[in-house]
Each structure stands twice: as C-alpha cells, then as structure tokens.
PDB file of N, CA and C in Angstrom:
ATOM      1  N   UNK A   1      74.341 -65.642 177.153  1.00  0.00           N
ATOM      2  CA  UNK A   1      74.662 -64.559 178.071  1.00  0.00           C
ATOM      3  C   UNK A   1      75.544 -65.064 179.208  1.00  0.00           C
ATOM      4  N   UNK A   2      74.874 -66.358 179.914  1.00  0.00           N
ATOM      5  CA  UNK A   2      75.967 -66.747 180.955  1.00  0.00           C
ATOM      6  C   UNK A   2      75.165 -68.229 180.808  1.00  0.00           C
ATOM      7  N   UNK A   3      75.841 -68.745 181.954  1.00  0.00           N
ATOM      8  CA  UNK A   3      75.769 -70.448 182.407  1.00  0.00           C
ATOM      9  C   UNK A   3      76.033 -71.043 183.256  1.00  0.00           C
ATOM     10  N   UNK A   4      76.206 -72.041 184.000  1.00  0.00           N
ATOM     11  CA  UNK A   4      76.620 -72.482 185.155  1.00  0.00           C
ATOM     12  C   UNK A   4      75.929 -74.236 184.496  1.00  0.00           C
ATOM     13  N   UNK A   5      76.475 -74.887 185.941  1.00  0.00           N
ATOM     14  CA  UNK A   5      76.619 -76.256 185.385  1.00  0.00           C
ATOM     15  C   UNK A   5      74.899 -77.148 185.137  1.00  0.00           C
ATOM     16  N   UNK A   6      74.459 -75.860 185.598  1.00  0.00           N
ATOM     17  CA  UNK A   6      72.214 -76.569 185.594  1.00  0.00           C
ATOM     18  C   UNK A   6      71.459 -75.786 184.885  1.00  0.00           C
ATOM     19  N   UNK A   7      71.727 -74.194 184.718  1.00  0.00           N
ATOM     20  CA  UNK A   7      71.129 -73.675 184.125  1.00  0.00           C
ATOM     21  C   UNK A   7      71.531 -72.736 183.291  1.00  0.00           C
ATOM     22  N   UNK A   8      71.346 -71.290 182.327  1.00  0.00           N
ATOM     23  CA  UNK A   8      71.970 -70.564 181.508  1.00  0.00           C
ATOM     24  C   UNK A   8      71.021 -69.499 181.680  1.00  0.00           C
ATOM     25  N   UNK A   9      71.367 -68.156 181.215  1.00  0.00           N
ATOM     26  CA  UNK A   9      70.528 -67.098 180.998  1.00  0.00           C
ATOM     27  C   UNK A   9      70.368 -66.301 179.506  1.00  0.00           C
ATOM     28  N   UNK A  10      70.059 -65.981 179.423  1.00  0.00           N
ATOM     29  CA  UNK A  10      69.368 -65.549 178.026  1.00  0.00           C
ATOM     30  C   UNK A  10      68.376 -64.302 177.928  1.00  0.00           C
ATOM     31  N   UNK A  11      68.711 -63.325 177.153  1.00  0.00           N
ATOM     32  CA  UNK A  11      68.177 -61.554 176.701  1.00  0.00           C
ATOM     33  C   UNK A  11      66.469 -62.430 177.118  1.00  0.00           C
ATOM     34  N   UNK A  12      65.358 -61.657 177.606  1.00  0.00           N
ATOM     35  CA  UNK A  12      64.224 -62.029 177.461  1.00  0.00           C
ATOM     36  C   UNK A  12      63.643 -61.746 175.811  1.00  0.00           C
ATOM     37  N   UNK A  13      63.025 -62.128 175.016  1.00  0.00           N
ATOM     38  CA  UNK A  13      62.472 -61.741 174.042  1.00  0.00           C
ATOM     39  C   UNK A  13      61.552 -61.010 173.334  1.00  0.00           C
ATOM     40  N   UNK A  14      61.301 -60.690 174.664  1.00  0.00           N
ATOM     41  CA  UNK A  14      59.742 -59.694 174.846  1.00  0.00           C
ATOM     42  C   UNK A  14      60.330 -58.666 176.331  1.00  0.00           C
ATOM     43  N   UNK A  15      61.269 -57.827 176.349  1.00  0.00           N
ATOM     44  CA  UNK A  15      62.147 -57.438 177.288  1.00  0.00           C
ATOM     45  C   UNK A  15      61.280 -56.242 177.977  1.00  0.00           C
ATOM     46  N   UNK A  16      60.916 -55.935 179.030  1.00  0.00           N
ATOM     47  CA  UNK A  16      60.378 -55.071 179.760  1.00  0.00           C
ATOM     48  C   UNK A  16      60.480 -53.860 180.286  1.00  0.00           C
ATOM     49  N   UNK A  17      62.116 -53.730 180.208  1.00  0.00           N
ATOM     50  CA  UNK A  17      63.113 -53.224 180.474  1.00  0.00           C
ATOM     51  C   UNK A  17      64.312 -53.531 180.256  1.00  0.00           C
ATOM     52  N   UNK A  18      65.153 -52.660 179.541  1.00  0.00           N
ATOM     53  CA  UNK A  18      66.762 -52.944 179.079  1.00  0.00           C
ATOM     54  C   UNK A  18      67.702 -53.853 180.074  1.00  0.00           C
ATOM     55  N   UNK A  19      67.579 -54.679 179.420  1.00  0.00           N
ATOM     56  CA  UNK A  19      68.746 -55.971 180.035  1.00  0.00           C
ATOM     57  C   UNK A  19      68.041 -57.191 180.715  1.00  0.00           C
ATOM     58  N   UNK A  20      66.830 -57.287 180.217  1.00  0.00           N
ATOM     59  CA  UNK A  20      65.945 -57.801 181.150  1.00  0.00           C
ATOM     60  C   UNK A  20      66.393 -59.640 180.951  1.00  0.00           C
ATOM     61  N   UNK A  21      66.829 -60.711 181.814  1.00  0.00           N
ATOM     62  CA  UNK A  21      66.768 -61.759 181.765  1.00  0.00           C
ATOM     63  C   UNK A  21      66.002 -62.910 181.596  1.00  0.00           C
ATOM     64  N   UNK A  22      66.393 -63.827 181.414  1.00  0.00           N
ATOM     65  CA  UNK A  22      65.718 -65.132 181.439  1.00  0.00           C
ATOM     66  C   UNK A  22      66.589 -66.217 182.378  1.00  0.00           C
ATOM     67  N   UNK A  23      66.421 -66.925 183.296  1.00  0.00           N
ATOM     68  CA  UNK A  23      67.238 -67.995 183.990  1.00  0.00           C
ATOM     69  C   UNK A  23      66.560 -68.874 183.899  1.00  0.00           C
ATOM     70  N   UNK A  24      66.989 -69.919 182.646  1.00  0.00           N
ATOM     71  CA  UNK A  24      66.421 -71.126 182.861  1.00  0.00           C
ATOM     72  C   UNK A  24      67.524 -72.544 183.061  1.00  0.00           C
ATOM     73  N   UNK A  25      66.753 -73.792 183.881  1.00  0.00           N
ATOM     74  CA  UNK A  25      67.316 -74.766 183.976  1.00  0.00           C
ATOM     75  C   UNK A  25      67.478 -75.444 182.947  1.00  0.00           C
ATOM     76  N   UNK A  26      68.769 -76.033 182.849  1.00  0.00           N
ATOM     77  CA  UNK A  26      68.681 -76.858 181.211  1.00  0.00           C
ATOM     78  C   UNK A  26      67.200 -78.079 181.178  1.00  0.00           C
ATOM     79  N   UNK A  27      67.507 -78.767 182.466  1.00  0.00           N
ATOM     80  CA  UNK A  27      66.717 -80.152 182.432  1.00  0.00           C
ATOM     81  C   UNK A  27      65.309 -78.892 182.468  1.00  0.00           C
ATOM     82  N   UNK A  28      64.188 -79.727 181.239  1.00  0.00           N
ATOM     83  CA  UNK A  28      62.994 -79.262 181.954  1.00  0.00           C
ATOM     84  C   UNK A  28      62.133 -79.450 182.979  1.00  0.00           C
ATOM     85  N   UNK A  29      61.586 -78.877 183.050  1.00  0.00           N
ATOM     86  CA  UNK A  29      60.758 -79.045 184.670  1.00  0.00           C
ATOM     87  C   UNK A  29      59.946 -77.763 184.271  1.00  0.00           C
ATOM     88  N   UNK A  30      58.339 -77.830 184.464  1.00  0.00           N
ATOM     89  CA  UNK A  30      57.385 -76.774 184.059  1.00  0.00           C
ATOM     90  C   UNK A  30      57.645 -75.458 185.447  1.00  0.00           C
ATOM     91  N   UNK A  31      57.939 -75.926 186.382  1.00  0.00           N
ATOM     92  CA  UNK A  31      57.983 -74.918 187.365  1.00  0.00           C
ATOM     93  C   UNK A  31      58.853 -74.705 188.474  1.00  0.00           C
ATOM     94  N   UNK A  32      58.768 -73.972 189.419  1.00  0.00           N
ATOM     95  CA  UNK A  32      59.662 -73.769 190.553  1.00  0.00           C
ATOM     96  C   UNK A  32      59.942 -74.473 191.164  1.00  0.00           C
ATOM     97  N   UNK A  33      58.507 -75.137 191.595  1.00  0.00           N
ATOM     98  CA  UNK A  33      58.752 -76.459 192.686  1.00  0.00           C
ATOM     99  C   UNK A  33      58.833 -77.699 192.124  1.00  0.00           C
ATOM    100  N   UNK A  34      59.303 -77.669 190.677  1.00  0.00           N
ATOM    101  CA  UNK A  34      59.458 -79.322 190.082  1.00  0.00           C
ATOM    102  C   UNK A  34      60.987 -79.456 189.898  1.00  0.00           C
ATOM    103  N   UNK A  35      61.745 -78.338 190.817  1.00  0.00           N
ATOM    104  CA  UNK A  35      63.382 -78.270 190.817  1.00  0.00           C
ATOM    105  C   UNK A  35      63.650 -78.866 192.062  1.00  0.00           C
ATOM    106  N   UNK A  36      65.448 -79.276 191.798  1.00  0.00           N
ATOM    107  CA  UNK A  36      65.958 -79.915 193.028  1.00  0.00           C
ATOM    108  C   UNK A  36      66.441 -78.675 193.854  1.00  0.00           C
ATOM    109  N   UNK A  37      67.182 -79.153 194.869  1.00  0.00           N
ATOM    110  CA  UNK A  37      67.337 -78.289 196.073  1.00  0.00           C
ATOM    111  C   UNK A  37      68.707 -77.690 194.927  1.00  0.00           C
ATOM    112  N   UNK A  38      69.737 -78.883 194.128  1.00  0.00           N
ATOM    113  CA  UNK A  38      70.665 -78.070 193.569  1.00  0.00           C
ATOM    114  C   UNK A  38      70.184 -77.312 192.375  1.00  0.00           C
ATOM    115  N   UNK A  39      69.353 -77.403 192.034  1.00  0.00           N
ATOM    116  CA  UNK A  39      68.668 -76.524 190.924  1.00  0.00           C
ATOM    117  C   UNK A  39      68.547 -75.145 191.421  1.00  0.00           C
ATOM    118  N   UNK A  40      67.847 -75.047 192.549  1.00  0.00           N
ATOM    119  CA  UNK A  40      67.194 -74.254 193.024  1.00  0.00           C
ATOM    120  C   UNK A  40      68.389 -73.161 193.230  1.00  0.00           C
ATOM    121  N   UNK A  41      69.598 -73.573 193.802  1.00  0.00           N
ATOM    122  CA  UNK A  41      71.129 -72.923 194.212  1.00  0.00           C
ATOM    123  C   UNK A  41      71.202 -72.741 193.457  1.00  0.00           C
ATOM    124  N   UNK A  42      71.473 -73.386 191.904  1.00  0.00           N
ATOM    125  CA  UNK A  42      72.517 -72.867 190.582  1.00  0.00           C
ATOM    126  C   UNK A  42      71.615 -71.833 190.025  1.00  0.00           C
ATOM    127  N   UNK A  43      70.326 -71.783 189.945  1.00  0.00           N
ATOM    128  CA  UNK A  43      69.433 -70.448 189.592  1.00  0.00           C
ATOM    129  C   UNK A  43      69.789 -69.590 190.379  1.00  0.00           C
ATOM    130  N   UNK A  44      69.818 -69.641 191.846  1.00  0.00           N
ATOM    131  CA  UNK A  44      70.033 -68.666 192.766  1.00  0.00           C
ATOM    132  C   UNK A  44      71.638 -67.937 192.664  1.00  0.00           C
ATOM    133  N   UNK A  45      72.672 -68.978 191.747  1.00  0.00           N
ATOM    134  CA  UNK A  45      73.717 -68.149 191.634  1.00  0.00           C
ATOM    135  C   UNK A  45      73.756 -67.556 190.679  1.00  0.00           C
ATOM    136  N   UNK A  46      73.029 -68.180 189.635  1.00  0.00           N
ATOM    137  CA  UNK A  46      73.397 -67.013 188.273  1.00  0.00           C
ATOM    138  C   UNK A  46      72.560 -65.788 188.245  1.00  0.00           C
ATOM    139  N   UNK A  47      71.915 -66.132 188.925  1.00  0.00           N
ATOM    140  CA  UNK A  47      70.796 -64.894 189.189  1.00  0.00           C
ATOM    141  C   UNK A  47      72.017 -63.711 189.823  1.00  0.00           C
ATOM    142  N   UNK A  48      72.259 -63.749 190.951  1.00  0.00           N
ATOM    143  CA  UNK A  48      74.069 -62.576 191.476  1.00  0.00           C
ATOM    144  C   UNK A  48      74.460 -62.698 190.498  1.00  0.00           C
ATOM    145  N   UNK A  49      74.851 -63.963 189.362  1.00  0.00           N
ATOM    146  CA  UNK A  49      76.119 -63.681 188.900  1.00  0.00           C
ATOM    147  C   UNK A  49      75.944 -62.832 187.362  1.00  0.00           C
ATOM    148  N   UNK A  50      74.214 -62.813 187.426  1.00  0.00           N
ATOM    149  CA  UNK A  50      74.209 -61.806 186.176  1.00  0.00           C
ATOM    150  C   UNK A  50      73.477 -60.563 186.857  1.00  0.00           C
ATOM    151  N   UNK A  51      73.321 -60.294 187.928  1.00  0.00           N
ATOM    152  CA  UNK A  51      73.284 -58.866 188.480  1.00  0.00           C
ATOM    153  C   UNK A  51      74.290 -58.233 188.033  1.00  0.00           C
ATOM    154  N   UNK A  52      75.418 -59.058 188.595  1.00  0.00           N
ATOM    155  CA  UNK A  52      77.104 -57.787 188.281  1.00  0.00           C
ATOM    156  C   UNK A  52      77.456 -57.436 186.785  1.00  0.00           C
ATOM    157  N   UNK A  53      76.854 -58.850 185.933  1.00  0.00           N
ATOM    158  CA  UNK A  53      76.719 -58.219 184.220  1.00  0.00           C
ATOM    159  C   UNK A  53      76.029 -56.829 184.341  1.00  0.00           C
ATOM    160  N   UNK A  54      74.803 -57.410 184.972  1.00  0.00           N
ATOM    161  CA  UNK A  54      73.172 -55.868 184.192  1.00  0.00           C
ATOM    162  C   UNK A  54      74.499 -54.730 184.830  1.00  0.00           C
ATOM    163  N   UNK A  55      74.556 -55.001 186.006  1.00  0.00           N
ATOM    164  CA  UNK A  55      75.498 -53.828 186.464  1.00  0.00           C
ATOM    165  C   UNK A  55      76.049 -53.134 186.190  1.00  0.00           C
ATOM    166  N   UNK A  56      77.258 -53.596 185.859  1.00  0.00           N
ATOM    167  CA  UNK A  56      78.250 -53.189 184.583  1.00  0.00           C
ATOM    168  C   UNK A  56      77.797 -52.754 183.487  1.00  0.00           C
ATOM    169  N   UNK A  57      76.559 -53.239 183.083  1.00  0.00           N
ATOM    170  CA  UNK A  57      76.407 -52.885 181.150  1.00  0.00           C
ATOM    171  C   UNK A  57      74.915 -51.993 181.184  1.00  0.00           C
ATOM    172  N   UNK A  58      73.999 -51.916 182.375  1.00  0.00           N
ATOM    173  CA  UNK A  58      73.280 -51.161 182.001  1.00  0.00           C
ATOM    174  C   UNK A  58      72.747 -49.743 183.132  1.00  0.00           C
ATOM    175  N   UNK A  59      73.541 -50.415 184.650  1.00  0.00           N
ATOM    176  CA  UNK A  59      73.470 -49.677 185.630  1.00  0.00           C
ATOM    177  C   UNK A  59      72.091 -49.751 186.084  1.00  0.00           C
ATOM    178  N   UNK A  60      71.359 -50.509 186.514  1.00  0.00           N
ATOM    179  CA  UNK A  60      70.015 -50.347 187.058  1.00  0.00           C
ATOM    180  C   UNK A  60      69.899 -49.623 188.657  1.00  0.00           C
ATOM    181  N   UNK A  61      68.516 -48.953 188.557  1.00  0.00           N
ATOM    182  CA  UNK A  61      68.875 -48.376 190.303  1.00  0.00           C
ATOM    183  C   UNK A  61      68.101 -49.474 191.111  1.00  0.00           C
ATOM    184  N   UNK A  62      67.777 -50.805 190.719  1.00  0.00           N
ATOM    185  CA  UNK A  62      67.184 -51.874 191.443  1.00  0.00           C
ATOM    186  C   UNK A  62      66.739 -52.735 190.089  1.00  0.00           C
ATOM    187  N   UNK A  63      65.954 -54.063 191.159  1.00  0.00           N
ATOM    188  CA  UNK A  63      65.735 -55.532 190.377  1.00  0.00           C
ATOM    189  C   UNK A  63      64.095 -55.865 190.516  1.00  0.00           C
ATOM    190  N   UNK A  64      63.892 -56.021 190.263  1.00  0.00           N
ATOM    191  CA  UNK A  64      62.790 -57.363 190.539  1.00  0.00           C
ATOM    192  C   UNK A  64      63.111 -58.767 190.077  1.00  0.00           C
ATOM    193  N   UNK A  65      62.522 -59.766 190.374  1.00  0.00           N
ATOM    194  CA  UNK A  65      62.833 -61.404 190.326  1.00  0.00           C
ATOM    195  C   UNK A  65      61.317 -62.069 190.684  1.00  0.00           C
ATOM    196  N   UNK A  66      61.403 -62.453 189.610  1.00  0.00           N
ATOM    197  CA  UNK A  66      59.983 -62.893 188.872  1.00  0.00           C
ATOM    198  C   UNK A  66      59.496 -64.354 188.466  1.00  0.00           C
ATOM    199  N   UNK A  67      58.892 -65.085 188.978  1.00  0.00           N
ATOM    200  CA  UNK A  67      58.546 -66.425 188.291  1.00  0.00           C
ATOM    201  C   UNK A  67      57.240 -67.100 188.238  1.00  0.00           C
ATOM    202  N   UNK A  68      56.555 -67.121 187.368  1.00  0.00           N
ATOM    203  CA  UNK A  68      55.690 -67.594 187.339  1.00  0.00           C
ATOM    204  C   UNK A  68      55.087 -68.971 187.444  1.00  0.00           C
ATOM    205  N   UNK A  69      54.004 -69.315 188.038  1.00  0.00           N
ATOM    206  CA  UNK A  69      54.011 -70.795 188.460  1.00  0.00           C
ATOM    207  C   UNK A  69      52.618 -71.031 188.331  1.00  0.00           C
ATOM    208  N   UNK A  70      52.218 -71.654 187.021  1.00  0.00           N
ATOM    209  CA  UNK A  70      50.862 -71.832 186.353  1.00  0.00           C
ATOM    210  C   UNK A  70      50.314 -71.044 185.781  1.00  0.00           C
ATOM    211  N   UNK A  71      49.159 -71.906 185.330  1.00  0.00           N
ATOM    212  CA  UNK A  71      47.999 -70.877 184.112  1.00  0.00           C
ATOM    213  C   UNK A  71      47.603 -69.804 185.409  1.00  0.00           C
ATOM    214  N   UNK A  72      47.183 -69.723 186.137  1.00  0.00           N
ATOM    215  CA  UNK A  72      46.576 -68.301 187.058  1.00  0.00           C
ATOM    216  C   UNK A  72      47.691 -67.518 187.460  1.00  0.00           C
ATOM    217  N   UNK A  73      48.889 -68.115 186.912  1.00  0.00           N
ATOM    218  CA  UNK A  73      49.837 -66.557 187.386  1.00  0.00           C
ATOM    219  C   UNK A  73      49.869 -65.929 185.983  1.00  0.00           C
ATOM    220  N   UNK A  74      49.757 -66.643 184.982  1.00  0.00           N
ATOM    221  CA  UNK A  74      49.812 -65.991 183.764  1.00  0.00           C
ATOM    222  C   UNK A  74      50.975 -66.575 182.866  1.00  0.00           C
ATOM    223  N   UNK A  75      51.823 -67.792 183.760  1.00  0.00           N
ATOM    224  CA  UNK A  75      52.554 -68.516 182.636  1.00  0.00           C
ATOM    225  C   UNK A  75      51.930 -69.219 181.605  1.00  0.00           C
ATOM    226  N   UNK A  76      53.129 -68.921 180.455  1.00  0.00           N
ATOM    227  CA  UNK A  76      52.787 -69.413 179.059  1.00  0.00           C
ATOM    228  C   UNK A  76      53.172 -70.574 178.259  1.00  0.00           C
ATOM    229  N   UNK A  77      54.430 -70.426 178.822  1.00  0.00           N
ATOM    230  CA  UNK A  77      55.331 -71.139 178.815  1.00  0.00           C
ATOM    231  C   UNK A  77      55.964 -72.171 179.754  1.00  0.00           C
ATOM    232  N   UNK A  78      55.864 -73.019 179.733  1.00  0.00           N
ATOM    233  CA  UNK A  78      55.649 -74.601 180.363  1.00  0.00           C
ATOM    234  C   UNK A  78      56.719 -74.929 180.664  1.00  0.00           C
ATOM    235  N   UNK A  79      57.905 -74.293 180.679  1.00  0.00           N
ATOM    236  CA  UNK A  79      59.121 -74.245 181.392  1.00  0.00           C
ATOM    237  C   UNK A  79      59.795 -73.242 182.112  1.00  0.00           C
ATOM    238  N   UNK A  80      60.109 -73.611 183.226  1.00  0.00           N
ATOM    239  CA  UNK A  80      60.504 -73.136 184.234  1.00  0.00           C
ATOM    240  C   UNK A  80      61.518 -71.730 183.779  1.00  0.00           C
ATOM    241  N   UNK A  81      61.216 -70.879 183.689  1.00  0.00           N
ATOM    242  CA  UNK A  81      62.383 -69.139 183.692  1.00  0.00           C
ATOM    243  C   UNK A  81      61.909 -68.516 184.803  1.00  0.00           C
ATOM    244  N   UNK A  82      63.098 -67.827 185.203  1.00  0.00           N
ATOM    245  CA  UNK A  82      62.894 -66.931 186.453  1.00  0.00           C
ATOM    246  C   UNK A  82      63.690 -65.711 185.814  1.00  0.00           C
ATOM    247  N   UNK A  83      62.918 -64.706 185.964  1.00  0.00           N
ATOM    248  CA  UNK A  83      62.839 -63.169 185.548  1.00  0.00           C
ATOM    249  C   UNK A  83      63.749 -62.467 186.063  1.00  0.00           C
ATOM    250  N   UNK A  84      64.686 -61.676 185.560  1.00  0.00           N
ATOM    251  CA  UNK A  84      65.638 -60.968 186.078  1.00  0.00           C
ATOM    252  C   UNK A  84      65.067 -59.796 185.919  1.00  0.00           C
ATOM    253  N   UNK A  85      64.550 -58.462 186.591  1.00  0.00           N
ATOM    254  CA  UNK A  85      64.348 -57.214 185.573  1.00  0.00           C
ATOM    255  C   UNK A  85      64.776 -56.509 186.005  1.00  0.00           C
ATOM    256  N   UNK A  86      65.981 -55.449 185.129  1.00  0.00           N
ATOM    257  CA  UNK A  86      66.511 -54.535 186.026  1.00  0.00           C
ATOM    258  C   UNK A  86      65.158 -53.364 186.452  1.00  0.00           C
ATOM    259  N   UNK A  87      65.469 -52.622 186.894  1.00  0.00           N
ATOM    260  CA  UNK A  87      64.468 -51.520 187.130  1.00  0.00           C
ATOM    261  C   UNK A  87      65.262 -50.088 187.482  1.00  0.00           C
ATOM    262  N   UNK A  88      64.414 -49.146 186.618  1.00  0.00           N
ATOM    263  CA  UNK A  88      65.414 -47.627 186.327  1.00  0.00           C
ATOM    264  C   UNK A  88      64.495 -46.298 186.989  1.00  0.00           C
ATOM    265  N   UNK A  89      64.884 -45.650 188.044  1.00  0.00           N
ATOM    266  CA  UNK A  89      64.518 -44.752 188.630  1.00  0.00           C
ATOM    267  C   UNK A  89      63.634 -44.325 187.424  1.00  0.00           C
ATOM    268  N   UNK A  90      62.081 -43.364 187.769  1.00  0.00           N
ATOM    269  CA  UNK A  90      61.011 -43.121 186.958  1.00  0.00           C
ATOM    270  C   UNK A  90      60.539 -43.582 185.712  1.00  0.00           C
ATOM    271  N   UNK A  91      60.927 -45.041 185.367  1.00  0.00           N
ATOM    272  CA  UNK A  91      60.502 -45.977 184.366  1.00  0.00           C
ATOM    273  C   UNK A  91      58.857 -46.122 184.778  1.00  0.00           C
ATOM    274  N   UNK A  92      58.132 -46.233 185.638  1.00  0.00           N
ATOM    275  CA  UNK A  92      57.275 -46.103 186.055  1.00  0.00           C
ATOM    276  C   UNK A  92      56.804 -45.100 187.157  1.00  0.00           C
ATOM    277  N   UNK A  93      55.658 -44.316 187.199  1.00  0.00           N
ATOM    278  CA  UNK A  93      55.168 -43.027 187.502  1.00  0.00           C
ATOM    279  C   UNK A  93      55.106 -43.580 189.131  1.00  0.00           C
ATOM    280  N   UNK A  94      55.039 -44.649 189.530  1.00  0.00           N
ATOM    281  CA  UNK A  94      54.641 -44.637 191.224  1.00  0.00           C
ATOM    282  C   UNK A  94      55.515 -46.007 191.413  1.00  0.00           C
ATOM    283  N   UNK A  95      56.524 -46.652 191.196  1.00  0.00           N
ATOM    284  CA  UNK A  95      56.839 -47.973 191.551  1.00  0.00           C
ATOM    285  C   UNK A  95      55.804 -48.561 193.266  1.00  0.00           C
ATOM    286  N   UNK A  96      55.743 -47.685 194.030  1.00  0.00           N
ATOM    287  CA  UNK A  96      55.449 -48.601 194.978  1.00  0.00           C
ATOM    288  C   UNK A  96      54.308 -49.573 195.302  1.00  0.00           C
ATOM    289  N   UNK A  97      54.564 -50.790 196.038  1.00  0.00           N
ATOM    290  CA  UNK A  97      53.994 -52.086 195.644  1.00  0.00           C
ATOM    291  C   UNK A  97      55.027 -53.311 194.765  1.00  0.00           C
ATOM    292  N   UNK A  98      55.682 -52.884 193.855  1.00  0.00           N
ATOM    293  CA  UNK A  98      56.755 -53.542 193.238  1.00  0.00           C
ATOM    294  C   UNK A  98      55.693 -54.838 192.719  1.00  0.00           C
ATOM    295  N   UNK A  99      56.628 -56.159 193.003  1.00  0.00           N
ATOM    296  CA  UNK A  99      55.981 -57.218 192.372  1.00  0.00           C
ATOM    297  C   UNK A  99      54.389 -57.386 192.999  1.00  0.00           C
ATOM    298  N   UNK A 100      53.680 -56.853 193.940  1.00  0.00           N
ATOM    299  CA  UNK A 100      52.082 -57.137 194.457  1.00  0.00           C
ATOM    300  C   UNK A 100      51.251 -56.187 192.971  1.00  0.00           C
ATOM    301  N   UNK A 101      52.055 -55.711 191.989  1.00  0.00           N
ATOM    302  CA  UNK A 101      51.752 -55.052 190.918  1.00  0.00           C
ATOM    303  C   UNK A 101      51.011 -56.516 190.136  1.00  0.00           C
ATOM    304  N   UNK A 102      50.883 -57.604 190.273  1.00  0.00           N
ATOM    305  CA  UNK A 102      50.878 -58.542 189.766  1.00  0.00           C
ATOM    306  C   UNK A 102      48.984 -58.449 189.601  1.00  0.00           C
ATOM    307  N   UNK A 103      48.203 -58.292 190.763  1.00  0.00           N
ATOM    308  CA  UNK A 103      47.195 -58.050 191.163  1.00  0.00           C
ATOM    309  C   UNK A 103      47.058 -56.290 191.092  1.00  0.00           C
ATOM    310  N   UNK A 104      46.870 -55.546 190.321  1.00  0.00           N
ATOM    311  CA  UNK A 104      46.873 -54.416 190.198  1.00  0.00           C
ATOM    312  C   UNK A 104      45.639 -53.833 191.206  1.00  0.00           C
ATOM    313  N   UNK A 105      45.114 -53.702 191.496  1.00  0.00           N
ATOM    314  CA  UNK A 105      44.401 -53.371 193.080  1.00  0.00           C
ATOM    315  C   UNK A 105      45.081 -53.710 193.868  1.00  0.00           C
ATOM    316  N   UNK A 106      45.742 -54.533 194.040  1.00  0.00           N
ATOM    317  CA  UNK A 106      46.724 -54.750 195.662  1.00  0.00           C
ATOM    318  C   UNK A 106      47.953 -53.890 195.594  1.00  0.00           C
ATOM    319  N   UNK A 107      48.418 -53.374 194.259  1.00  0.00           N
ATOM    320  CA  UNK A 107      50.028 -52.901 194.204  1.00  0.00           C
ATOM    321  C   UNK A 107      49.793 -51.895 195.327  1.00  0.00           C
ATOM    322  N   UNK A 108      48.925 -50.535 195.511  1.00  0.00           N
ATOM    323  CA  UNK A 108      49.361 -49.525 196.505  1.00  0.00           C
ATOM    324  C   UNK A 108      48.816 -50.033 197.941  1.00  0.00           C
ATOM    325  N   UNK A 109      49.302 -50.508 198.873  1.00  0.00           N
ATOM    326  CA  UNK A 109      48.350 -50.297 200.122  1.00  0.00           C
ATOM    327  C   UNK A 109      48.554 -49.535 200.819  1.00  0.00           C
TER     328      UNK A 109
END
C-alpha cells in the first residue's frame, strides 16, 4: 500500500471498516515503546501519508489510531502495528467515547 524508509502499510486482514490499515515497522519490535524516537516519526508519517490515500479512495468522515500494547490490551500479535481506521458517519449507532470504547462501560461518560 505504501512505505517509507522504517516502516510500510498494509489492507488490515480482518478490516473493521473499509480501508482500514496496518503500519508496521520493518525491524521487529513487539510494541510501541520497544521503537526508536526515528521509528516512532516514520510511523507518525505514514500514518498522514496514508490518511490522504483513505481520503482520496474511500472518503472517511474521521479516523481512529489504534495500538495495542500487550496481552491485557488484547494484542495477538507480537509485533508492533498501529491501526489506521477510517470511520463513516452512522457506521455505529452512538460513536461517542471513540477509542475509551476499548473498556465498554467507560465508552459513554
């Protein structure tokens, strides 16, 4: 899908929503905080730089940005991806709360 010189993105495989991403670092590293400070930037650019893709190709009316960090968040997978998801006006009946949806009692306060 795209690339940059640390990491690449890739369709999710289990997609949540149309166009939904994957940003992973080439080097592995199981999580967020086992990245360098330039890791951390080159995720942070392809992340914009595949907003303006979803943009263009699927029109989302917003994002979420997602990463999981261990067995109690619910990662499965032992390498580091950070979640692109577009998000489409009434795809869900109440969005508000957004990512505190994670803990489903905390999403409305």
């Amino acid at each position: 899908m795209a690339e940059n010189n640390l990491c690449y993105a890739r369709y999710d495989g289990y997609p949540i929503s149309p166009g939904h991403l994957l940003i992973i670092p080439f080097r592995h590293v199981a999580g967020f905080f086992d990245t360098t400070d330039e890791e951390q930037q080159a995720l942070l650019s392809l992340i914009r730089d595949c907003r303006r893709l979803l943009d263009e190709r699927f029109h989302p009316d917003g994002y979420n940005i997602g990463v999981n960090v261990g067995e109690a968040t619910g990662q499965t997978v032992m390498h580091l991806h950070v979640h692109l998801v577009p998000r489409y006006s009434g795809d869900v009946e109440n969005p508000r709360g957004g990512v505190r949806g994670v803990i489903p009692d905390k999403r409305i306060y």
